[in-house]
Protein backbone atom coordinates (compact mmCIF):
# COMPACT_ATOMS: atom_id res chain seq x y z
CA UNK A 1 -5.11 -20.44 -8.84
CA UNK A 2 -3.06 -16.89 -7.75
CA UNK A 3 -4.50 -13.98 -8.31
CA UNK A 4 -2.19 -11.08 -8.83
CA UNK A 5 -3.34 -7.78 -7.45
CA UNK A 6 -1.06 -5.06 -8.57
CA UNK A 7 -0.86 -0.93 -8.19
CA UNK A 8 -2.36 0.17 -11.37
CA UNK A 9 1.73 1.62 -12.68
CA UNK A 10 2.55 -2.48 -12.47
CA UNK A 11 0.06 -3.40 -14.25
CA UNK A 12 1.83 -4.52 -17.46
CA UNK A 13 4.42 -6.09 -15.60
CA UNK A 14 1.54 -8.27 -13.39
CA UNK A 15 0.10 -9.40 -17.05
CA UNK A 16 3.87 -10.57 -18.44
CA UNK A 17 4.32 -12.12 -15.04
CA UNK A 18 0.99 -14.12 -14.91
CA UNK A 19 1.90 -15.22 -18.48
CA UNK A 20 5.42 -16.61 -16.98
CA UNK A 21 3.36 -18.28 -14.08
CA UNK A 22 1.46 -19.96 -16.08
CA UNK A 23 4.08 -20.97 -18.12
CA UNK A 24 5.62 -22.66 -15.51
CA UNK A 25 2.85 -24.12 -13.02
CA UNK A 26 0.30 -25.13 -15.60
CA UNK A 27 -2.02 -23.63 -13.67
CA UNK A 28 -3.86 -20.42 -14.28
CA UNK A 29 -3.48 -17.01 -13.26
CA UNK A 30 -5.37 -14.00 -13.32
CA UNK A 31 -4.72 -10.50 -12.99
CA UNK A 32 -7.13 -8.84 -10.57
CA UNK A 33 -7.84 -4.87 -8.98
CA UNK A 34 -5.54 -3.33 -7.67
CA UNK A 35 -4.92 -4.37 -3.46
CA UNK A 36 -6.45 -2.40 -0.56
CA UNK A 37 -5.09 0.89 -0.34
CA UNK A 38 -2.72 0.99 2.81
CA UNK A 39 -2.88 -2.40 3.87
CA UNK A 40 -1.26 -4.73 1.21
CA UNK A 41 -1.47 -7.74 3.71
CA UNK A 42 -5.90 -7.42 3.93
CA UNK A 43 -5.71 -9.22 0.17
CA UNK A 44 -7.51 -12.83 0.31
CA UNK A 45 -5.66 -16.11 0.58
CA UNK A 46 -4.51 -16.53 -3.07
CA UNK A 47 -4.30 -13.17 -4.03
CA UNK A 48 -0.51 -11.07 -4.31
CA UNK A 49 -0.60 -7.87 -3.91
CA UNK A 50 2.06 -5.89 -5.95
CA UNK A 51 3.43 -2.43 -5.09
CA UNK A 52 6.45 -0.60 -6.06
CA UNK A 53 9.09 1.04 -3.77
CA UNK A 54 11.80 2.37 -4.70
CA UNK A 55 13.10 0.15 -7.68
CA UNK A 56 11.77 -2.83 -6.12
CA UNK A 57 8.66 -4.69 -6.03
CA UNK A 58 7.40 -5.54 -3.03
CA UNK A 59 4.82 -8.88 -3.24
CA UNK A 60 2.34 -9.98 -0.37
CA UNK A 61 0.60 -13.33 -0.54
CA UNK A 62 -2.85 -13.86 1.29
CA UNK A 63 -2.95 -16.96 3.24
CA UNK A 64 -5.76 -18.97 5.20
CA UNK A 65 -6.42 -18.02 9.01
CA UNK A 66 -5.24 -14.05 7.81
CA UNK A 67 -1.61 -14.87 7.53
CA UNK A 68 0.52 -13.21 4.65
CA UNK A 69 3.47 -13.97 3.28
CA UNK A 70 5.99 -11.18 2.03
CA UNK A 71 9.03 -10.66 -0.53
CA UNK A 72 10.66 -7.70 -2.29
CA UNK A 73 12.47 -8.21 -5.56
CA UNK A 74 14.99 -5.13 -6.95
CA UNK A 75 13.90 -4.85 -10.60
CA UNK A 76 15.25 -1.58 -11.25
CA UNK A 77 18.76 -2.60 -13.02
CA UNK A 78 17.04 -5.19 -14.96
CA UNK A 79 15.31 -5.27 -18.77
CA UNK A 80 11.28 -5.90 -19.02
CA UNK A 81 11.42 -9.72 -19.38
CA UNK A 82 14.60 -10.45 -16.61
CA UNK A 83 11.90 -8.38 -14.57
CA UNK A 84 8.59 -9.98 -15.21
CA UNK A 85 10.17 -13.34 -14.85
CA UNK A 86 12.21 -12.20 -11.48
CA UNK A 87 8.65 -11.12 -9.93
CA UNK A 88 7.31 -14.40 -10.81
CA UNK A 89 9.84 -16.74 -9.70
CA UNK A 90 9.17 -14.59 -6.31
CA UNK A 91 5.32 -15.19 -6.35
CA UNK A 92 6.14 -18.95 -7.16
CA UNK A 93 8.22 -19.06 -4.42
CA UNK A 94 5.74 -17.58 -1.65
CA UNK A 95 3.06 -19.90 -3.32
CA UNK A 96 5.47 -22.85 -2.43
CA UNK A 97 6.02 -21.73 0.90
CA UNK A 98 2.50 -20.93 1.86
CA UNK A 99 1.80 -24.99 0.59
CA UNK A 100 4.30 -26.15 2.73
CA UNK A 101 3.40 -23.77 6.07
CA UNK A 102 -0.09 -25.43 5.43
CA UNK A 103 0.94 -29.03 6.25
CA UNK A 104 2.57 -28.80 9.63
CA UNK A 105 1.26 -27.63 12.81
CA UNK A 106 0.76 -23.77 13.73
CA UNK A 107 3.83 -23.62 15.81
CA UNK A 108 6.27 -24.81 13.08
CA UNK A 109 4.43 -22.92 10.66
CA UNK A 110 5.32 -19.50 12.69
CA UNK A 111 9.13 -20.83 13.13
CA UNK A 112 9.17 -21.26 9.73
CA UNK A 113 7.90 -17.83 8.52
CA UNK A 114 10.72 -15.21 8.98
CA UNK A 115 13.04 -18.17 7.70
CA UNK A 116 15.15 -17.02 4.08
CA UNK A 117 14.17 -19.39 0.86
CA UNK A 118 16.44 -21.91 -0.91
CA UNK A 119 17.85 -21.09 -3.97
CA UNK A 120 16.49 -22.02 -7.30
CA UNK A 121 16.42 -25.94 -7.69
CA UNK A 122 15.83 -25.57 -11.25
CA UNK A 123 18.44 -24.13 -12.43
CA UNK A 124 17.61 -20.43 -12.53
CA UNK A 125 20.44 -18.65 -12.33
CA UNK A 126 18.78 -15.21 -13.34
CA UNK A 127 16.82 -16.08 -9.82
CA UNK A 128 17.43 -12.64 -7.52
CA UNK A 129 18.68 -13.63 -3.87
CA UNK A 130 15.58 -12.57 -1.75
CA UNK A 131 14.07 -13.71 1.78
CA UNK A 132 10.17 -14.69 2.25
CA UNK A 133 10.12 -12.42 5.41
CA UNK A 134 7.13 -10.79 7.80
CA UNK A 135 7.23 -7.11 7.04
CA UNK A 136 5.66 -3.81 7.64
CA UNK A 137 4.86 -3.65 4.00
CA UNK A 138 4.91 0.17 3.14
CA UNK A 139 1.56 1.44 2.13
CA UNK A 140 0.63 2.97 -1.75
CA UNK A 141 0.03 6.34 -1.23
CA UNK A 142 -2.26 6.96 -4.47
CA UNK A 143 1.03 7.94 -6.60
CA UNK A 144 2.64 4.65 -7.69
CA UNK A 145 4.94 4.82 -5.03
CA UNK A 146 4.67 3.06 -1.59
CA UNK A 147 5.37 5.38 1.09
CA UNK A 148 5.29 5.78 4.53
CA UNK A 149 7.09 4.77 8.18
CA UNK A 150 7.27 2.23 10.31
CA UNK A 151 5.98 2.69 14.41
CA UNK A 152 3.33 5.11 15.49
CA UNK A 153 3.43 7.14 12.75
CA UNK A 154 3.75 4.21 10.49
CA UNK A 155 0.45 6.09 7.96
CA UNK A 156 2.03 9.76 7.75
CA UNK A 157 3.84 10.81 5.28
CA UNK A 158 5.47 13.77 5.29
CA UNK A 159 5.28 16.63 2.43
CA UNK A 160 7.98 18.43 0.97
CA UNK A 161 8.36 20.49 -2.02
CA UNK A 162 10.01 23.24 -3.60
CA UNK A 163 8.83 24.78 -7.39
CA UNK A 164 9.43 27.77 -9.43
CA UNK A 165 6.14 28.85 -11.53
CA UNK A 166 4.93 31.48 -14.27
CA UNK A 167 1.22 32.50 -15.31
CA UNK A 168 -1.34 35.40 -15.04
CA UNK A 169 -4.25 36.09 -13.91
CA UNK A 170 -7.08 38.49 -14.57
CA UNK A 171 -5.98 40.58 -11.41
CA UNK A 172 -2.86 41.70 -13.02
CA UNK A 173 -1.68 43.09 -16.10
CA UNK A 174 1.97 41.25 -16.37
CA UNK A 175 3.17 38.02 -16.15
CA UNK A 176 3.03 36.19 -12.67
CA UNK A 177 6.07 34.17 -11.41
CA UNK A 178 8.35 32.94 -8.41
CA UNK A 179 9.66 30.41 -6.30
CA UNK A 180 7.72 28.52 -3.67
CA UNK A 181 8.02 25.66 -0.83
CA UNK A 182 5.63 23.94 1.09
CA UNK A 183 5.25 21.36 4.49
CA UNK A 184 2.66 19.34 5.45
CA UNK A 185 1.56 16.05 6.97
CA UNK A 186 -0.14 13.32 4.33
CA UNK A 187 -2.49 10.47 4.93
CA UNK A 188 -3.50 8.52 2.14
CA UNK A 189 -2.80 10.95 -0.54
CA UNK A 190 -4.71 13.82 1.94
CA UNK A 191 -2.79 16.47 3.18
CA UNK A 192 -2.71 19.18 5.74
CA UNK A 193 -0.08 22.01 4.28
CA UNK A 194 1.76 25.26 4.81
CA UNK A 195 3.37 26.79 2.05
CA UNK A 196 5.02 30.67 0.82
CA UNK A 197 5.67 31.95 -2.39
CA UNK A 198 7.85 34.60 -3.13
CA UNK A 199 7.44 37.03 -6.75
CA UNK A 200 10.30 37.20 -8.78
CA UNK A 201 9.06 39.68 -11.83
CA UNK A 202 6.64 41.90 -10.15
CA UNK A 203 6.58 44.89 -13.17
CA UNK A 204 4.14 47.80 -11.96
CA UNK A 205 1.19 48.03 -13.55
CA UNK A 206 -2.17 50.70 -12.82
CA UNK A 207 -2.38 51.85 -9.22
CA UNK A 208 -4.88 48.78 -8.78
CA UNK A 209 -2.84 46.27 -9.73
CA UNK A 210 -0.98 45.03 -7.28
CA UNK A 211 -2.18 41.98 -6.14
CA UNK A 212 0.82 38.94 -7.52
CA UNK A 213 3.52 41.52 -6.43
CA UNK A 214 3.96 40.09 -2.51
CA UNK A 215 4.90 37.12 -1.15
CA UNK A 216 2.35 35.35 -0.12
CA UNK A 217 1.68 32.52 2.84
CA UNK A 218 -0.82 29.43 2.24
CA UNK A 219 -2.32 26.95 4.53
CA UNK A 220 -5.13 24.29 3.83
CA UNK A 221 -6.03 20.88 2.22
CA UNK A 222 -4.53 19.23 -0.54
CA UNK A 223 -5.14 16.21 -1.99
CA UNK A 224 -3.69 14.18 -4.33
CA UNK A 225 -5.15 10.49 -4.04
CA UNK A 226 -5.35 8.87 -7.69
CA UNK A 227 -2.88 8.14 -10.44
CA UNK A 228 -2.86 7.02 -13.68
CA UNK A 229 0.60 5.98 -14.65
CA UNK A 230 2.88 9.04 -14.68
CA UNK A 231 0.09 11.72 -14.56
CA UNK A 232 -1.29 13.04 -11.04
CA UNK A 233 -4.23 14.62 -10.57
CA UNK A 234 -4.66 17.12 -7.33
CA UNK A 235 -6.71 19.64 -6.01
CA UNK A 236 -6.20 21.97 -2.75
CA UNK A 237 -8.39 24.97 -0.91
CA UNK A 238 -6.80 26.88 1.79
CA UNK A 239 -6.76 30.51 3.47
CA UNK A 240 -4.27 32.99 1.93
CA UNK A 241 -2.39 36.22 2.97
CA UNK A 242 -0.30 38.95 1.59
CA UNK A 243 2.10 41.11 3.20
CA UNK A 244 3.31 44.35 1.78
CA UNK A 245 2.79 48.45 1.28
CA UNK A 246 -0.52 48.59 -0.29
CA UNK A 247 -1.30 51.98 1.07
CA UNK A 248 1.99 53.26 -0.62
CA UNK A 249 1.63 51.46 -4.16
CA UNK A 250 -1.97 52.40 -4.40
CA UNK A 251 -0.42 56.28 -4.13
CA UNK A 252 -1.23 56.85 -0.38
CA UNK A 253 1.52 57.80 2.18
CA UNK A 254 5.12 56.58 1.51
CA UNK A 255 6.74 54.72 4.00
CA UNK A 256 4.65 52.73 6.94
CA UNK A 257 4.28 49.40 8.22
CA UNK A 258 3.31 46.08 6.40
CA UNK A 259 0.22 45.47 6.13
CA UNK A 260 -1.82 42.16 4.82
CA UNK A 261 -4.03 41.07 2.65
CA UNK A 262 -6.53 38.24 3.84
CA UNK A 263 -7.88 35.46 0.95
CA UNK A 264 -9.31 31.95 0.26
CA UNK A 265 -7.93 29.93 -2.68
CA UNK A 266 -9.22 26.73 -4.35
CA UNK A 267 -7.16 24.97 -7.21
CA UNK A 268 -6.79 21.96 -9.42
CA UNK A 269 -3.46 21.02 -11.00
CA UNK A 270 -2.02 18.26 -13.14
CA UNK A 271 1.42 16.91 -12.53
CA UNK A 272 3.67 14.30 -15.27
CA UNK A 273 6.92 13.23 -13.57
CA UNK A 274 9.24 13.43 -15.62
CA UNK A 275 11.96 11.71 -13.08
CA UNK A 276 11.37 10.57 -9.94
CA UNK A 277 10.08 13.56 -7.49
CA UNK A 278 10.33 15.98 -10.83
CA UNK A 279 6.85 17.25 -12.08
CA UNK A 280 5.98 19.50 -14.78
CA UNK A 281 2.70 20.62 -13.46
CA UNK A 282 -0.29 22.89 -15.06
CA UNK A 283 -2.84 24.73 -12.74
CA UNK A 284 -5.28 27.05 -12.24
CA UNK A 285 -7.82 28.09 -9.63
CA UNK A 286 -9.45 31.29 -8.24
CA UNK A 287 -8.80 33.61 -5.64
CA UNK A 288 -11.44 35.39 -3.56
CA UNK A 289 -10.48 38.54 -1.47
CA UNK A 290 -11.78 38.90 1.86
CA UNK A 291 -10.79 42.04 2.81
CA UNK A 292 -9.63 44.88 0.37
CA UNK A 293 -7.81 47.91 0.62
CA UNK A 294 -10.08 50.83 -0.78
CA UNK A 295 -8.62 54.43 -2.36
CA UNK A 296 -9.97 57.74 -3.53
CA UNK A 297 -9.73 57.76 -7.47
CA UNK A 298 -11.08 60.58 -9.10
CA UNK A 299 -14.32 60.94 -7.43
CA UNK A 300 -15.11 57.68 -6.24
CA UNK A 301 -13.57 55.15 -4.09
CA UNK A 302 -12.58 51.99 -5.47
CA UNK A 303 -10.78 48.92 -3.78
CA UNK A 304 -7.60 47.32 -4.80
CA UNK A 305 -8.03 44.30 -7.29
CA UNK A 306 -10.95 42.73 -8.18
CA UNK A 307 -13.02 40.43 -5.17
CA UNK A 308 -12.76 37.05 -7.21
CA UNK A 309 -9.22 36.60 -9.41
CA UNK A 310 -9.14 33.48 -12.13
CA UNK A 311 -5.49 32.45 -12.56
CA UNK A 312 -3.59 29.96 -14.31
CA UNK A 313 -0.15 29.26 -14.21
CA UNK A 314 2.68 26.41 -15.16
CA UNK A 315 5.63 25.44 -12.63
CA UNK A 316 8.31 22.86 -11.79
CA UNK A 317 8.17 20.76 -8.76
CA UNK A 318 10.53 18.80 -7.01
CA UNK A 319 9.94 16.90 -4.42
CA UNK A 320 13.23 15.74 -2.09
């Protein structure tokens, strides 16, 4: 009996393809959790693991003595059912090859494991041309996607984004927005990040209100390790910073050197891709001021913005 172990965005496509295995081995198959995250070879002997890369599927088979067997079939030009029974002519395939590795001797079996299947016997002539072959299998990184590179650095995944966003936030009275980009270095969906954002409609408002009018730098943690199909869930905290005249919009002395503006910022968002590495995203989160600049108004002193700031906002992302 196989045991298909796919990334939760395959999961429709594991259920057709069980249905087509069973259809042709007479033997049953069941559609299990998803594999290990980041190792798709650590699934049992008898189980497949199924991830997606880049408009392929890439299948592992478990085998006895920790052995695994490997293929990738290219699904992404073909319709639903020319997929689901592609992917299962694969599985079959690796099923039969893992039988016949199992009757000869250890040292045949590893000549034998990098070696390219036969075509279809059967008559399949929708069969995809593939190779059973010993790979580094890329890992899922939480998204739907398998990611990742091969060597040293084989489990770190690099982060790159740029997004324009709008919103506002109880520390201003007009509408937030700009452009942004961020860097950073992922492992498993957990990431260590720099990013900047830069205004573009910063209308003045009261002499306190000045705090969305700067660009601002970012650095923290941001995490992103669950999906459910095209919807991401994330969440990120970090240390912010602000440079710009405060002295001079709060009505001080014109002129001067930048100065900035020391923060923390925690955040949740949700992200749809709409295409691949395009995400409409929602988002809000609070900012907390560390250290404020303070004025004479009236008779009393009073400090620029309030300490904590609520703020929500909408934006684009794309991610090269």
């Amino acid at each position: 009996m196989l045991i298909l172990r796919p990334q939760p965005s395959l999961k429709s496509l594991a259920d057709e393809v069980a249905a087509v295995l069973e259809l042709r081995t007479g033997q049953r198959v069941e559609v299990g959790e998803p594999p290990p995250p980041g190792l798709l070879e650590a699934v049992p002997a008898g189980h497949v693991a199924m991830a997606e890369h880049e408009g392929a599927v890439l299948l592992v088979l478990g085998a006895p003595g920790g052995r695994s067997f490997d293929a990738r079939v290219d699904i992404d030009a073909l319709e639903d059912a020319s997929a689901s029974r592609a992917v299962a002519l694969a599985a079959e395939d690796l099923r039969d090859t893992a039988i016949e590795l199992a009757r000869v001797d250890a040292p045949a079996a590893e000549s034998l494991e990098d070696a390219p299947v036969e075509g279809d016997t059967q008559g399949d002539a929708a069969r995809p041309a593939h190779a059973i072959q010993s790979l580094n299998v890329p890992r899922d990184d939480g998204d739907g996607r398998a990611g990742g590179a091969d060597g040293f650095l084989g489990e770190i995944d690099p982060l790159l984004y740029v997004r324009i966003y709008g919103g506002a936030s109880t520390a201003t009275e007009s509408i937030a927005s700009g452009l942004g980009t961020g860097l950073g270095l992922c492992v498993e969906g957990h990431c260590l990040f720099i990013a900047g954002e830069v205004p573009l409609i910063s209308e003045r408002g009261e002499v306190l209100d000045v705090r969305y009018r700067y660009p601002t730098f970012i650095s923290g943690f941001y995490s992103r390790p669950f999906t459910f199909g095209r919807f991401t869930p994330g969440a990120s905290v970090g240390f912010l910073t602000r440079l710009g005249h405060f002295e001079a919009d709060m009505g001080g002395r014109a002129g001067g050197s930048l100065e900035t503006d020391l923060g923390a910022r925690g955040s949740m968002e949700l992200a749809f891709e709409v295409v691949q590495g395009l995400d409409l995203m929602s988002e809000g989160g609070v900012d907390f001021t560390i250290d404020r600049n303070h004025v004479q108004h009236g008779e009393r002193v009073v400090a620029r913005g309030d300490q904590w700031s609520p703020w929500a906002q909408a934006a684009l992302r794309f991610r090269p």
